[in-house]
Protein backbone atom coordinates (compact mmCIF):
# COMPACT_ATOMS: atom_id res chain seq x y z
CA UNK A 1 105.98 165.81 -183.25
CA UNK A 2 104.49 168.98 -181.33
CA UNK A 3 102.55 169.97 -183.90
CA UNK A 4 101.04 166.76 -184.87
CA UNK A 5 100.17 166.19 -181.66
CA UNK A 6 98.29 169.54 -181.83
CA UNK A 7 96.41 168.94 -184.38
CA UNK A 8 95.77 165.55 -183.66
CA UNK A 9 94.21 167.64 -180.27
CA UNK A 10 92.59 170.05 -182.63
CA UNK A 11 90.85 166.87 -184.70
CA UNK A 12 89.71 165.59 -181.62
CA UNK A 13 88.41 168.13 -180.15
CA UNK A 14 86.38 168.91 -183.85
CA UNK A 15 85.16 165.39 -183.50
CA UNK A 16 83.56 166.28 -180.26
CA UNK A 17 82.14 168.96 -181.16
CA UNK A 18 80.35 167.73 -183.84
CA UNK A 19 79.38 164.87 -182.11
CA UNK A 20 77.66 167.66 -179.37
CA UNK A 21 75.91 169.44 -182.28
CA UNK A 22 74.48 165.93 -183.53
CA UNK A 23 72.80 164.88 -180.41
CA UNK A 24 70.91 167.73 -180.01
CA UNK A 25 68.09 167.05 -181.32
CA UNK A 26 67.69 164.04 -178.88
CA UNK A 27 67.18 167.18 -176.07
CA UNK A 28 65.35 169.93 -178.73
CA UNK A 29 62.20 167.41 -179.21
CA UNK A 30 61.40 167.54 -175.27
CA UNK A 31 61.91 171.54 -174.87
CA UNK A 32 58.49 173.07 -176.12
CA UNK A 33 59.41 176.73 -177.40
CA UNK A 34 60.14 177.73 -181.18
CA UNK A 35 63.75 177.47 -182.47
CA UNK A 36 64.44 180.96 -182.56
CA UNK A 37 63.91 180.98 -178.98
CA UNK A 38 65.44 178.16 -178.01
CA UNK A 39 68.29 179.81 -180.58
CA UNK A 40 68.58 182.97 -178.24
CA UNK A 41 68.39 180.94 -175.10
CA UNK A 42 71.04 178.96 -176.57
CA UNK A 43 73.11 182.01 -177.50
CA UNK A 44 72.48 183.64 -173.84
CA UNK A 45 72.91 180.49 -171.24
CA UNK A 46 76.61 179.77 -173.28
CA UNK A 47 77.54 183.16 -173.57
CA UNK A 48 76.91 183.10 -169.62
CA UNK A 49 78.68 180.32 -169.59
CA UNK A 50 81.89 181.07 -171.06
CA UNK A 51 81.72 184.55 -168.86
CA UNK A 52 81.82 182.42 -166.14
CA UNK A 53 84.67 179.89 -166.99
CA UNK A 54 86.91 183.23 -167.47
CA UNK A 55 86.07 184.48 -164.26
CA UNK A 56 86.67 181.08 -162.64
CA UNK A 57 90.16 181.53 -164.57
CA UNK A 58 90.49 185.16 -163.45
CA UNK A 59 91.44 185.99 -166.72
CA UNK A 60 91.52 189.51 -168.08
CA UNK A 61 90.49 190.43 -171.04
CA UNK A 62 92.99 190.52 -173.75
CA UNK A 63 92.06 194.22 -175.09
CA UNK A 64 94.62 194.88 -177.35
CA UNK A 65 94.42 191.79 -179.17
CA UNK A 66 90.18 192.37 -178.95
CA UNK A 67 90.71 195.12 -181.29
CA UNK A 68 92.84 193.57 -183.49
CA UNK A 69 90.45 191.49 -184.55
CA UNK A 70 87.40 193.43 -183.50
CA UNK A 71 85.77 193.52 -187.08
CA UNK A 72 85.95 189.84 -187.82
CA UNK A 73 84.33 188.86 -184.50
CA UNK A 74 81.44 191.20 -185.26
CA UNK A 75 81.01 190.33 -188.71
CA UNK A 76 81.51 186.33 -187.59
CA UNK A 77 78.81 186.86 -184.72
CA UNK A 78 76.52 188.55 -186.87
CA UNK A 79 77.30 185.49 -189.34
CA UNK A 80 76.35 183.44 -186.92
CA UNK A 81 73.12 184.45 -185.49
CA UNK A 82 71.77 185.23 -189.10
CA UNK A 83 72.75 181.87 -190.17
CA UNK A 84 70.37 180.45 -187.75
CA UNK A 85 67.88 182.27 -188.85
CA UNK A 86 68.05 181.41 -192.36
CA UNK A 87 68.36 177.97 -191.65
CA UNK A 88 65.19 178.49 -189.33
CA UNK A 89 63.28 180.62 -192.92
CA UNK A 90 63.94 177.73 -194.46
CA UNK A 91 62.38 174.66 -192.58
CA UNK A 92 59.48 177.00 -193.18
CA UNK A 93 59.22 176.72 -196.62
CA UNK A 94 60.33 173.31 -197.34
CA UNK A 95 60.72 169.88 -196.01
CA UNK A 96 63.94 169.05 -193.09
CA UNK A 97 65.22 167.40 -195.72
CA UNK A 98 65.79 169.40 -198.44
CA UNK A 99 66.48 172.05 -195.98
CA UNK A 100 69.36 170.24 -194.35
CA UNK A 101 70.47 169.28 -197.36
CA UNK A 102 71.05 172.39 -198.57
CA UNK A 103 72.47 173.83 -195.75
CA UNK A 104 75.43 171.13 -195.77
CA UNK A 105 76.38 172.50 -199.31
CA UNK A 106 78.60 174.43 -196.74
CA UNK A 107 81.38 172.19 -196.58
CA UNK A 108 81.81 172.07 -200.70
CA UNK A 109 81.61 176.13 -199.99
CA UNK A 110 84.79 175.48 -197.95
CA UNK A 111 86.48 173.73 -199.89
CA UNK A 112 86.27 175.94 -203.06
CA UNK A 113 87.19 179.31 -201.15
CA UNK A 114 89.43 178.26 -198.79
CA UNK A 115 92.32 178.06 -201.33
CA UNK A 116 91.19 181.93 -202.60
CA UNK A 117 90.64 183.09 -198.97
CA UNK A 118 93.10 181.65 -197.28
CA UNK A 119 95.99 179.84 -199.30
CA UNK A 120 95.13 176.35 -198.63
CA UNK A 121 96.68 174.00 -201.16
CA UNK A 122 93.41 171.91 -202.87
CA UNK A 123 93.79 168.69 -203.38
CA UNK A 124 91.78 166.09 -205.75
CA UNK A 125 92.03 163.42 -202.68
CA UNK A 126 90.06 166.79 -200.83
CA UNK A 127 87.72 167.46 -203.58
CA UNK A 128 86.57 163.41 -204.10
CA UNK A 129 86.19 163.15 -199.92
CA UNK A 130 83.90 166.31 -199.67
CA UNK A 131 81.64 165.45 -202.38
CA UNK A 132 81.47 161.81 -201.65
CA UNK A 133 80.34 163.16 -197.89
CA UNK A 134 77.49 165.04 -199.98
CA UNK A 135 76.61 162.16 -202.15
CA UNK A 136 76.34 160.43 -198.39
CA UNK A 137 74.54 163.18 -197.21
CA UNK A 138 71.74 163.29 -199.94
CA UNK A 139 70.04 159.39 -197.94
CA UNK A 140 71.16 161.06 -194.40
CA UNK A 141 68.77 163.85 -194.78
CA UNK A 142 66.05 162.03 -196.28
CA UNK A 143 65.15 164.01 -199.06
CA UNK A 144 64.90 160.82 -201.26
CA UNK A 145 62.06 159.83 -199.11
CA UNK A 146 60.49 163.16 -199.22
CA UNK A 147 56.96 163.25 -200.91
CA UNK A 148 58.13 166.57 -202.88
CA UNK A 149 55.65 168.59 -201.14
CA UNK A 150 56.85 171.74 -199.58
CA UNK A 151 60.07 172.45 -201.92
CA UNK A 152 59.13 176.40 -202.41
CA UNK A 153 62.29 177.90 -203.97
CA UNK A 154 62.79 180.21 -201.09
CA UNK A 155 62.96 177.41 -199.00
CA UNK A 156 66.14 176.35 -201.09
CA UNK A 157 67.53 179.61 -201.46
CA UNK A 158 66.79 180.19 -197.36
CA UNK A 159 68.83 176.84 -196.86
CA UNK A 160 71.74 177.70 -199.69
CA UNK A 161 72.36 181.28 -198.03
CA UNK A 162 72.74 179.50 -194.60
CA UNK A 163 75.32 177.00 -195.91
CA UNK A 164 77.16 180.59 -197.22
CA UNK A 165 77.38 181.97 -194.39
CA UNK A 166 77.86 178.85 -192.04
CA UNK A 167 81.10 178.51 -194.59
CA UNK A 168 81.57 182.34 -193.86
CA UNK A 169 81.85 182.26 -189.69
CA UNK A 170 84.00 178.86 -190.76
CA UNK A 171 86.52 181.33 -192.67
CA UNK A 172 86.25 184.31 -190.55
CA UNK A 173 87.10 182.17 -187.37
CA UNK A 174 90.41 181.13 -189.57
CA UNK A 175 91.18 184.76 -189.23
CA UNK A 176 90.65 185.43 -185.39
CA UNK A 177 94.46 184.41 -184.08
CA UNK A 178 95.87 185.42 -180.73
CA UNK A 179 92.67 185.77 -178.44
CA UNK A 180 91.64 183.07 -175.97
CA UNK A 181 88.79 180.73 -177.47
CA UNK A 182 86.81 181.28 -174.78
CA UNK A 183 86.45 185.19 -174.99
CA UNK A 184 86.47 185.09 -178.69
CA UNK A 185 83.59 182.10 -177.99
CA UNK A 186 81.84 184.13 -175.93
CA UNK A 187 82.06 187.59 -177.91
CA UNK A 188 80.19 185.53 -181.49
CA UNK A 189 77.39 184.33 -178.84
CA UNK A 190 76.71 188.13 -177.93
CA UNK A 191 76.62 189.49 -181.36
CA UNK A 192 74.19 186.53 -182.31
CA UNK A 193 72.08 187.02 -179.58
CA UNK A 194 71.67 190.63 -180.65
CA UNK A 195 70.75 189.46 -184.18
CA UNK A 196 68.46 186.61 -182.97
CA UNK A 197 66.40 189.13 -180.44
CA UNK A 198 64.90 191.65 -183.03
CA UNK A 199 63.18 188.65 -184.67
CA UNK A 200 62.13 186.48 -181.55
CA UNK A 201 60.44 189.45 -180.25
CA UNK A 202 58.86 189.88 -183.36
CA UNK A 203 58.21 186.71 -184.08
CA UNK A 204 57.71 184.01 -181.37
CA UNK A 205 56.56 186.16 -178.58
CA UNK A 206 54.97 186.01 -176.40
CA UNK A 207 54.78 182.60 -175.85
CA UNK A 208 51.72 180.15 -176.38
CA UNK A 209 52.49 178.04 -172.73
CA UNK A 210 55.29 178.27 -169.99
CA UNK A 211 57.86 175.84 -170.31
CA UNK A 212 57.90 173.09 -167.51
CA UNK A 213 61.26 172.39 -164.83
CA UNK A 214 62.26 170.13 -166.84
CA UNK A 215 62.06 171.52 -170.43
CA UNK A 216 64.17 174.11 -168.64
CA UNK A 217 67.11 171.96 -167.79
CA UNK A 218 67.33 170.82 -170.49
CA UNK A 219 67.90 174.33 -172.10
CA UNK A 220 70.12 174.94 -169.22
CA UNK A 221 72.15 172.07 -170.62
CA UNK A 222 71.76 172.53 -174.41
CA UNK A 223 72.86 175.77 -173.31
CA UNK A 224 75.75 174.97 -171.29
CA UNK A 225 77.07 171.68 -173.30
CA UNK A 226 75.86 171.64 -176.53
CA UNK A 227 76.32 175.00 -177.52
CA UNK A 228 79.05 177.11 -175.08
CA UNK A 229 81.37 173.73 -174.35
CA UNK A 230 80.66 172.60 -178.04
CA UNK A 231 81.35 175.97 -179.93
CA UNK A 232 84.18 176.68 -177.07
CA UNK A 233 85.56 173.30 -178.98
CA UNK A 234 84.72 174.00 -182.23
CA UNK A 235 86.01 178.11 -182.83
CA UNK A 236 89.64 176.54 -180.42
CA UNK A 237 89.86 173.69 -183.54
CA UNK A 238 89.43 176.16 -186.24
CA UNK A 239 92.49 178.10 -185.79
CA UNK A 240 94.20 174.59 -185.88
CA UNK A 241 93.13 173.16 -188.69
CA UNK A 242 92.37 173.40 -192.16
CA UNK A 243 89.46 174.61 -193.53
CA UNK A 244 89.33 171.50 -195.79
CA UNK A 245 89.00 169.18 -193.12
CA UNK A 246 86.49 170.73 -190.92
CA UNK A 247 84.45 171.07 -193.91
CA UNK A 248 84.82 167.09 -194.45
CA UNK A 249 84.01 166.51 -191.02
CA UNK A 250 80.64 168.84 -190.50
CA UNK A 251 78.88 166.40 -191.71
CA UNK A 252 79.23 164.07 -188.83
CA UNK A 253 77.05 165.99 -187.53
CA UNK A 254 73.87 165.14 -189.62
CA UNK A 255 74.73 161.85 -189.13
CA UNK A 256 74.99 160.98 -185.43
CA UNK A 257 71.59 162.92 -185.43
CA UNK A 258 69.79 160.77 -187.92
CA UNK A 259 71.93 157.71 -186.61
CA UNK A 260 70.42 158.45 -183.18
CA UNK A 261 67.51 159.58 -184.23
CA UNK A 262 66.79 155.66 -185.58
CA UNK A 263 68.00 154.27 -182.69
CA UNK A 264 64.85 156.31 -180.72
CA UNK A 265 62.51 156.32 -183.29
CA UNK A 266 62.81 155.93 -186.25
CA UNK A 267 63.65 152.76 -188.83
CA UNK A 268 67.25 152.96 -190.22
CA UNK A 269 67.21 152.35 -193.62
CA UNK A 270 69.53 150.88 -196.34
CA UNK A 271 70.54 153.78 -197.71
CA UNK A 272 71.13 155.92 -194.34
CA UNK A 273 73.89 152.85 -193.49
CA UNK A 274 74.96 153.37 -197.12
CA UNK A 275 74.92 157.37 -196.51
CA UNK A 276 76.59 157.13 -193.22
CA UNK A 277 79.62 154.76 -194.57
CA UNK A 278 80.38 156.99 -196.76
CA UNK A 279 80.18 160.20 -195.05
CA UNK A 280 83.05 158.10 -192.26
CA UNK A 281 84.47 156.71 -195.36
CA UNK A 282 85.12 160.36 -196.92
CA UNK A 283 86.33 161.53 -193.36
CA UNK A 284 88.67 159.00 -192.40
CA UNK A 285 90.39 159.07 -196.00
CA UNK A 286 90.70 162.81 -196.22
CA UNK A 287 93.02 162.58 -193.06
CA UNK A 288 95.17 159.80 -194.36
């Protein structure tokens, strides 16, 4: 009973987190700086965060169990911070779409190394839910209403090497066991902030206009909720649950975003409700 109410805690708190990740966008579109930046800023405001929830919990850092598992945070937060900027290489190169689509090849990733990597037990009920969440995914991003203008291959192979190592923090995160989510939360956002910097400074700055108050709230609380309170979620459910159902439900995700996206803008269209019914579909079965 104890541990199904865990992971019915851990499921949950997934849920949320993905939900956070998916309503993003809603804030992104009114904060006028370039996504790497707003990546870093992102990286820094949770990192400062988290720092400060374990100092409001006067907890001390657990430095024994740090090293223990010292490698796989650094190779996770480099994982992480390089994923975004993939992800970021390749809306350069190619359409949203086809770029989102790609990256959420990182779920079907999961599923075929988690039993290698970490002796989950694969089942065909696992395999059909995770690729009928793709085939749901291919209307949710849109690519079938792309005018197949901007698919450069580097685009694709910017997206597909994102998905890998989205699928790689995913794994790695499996591995980090007895330190507190928050410090091991807080410890990616560092090493991803040091990967994102090199390239922001390089790349986006310095910057074309200052951002207004209120574009700066708003990072404050994409910082704050939707990245340290969301991730904070997200790495605690990891160590909870199976690979093979967070990779089922990632892409909830892509589909509050589009889901709220047509509820602000844009038209919903048949095959987004068809997409999105099966992407729940897929989710609610693989649990079952």
């Amino acid at each position: 009973m104890e541990n199904k109410k865990s992971r019915q805690g851990a499921l949950f708190a997934l849920i949320l987190a993905m939900s956070m990740f998916g309503t993003i966008g809603i804030f992104r579109q009114w904060i006028p700086l370039p996504s790497a930046t707003v990546a870093l800023a992102r990286s820094v405001i949770g990192g400062v965060f988290l720092l400060l929830v374990l100092l409001w919990r006067r907890r001390r850092p657990d430095l024994k169990a740090l090293r223990r598992v010292l490698w796989p945070l650094l190779l996770s937060g480099a994982c992480l911070g390089a994923n975004w900027l993939l992800l970021f290489e390749a809306y350069r190169y190619t359409s949203v779409a086809t770029a989102t689509l790609c990256y959420y090849m990182a779920p079907i990733l999961l599923i075929l190394l988690s039993p290698l990597l970490l002796r989950e037990r694969l089942t065909v009920k696992r395999i059909l839910c995770v690729l009928v969440a793709l085939a749901g995914m291919v209307p949710v991003s849109g690519v079938l209403e792309a005018d197949g203008q901007g698919t450069d291959p580097r685009g694709v192979l910017f997206g597909l090497a994102a998905a890998l190592l989205y699928a790689a923090v995913v794994l790695l995160n499996k591995r980090i066991k007895g330190l507190d989510p928050a410090e091991k939360t807080l410890f990616q956002f560092a090493v991803s902030a040091l990967v994102l910097l090199p390239y922001v400074l390089l790349t986006e700055l310095p910057l074309s206009a200052a951002p207004t108050l209120p574009a700066w709230l708003l990072l404050l609380l994409v910082g704050v909720v939707h990245t340290g309170l969301a991730y904070l979620l997200y790495f605690g459910a990891l160590t909870r649950l199976p690979a093979q159902t967070v990779a089922v439900f990632s892409y909830i995700d892509p589909l509050l975003a589009v889901l709220l996206s047509a509820f602000f803008s844009a038209p919903l269209t048949l095959p987004t409700v068809v997409g999105g019914v099966l992407i729940l579909g897929a989710a609610i079965v693989s649990e079952r």
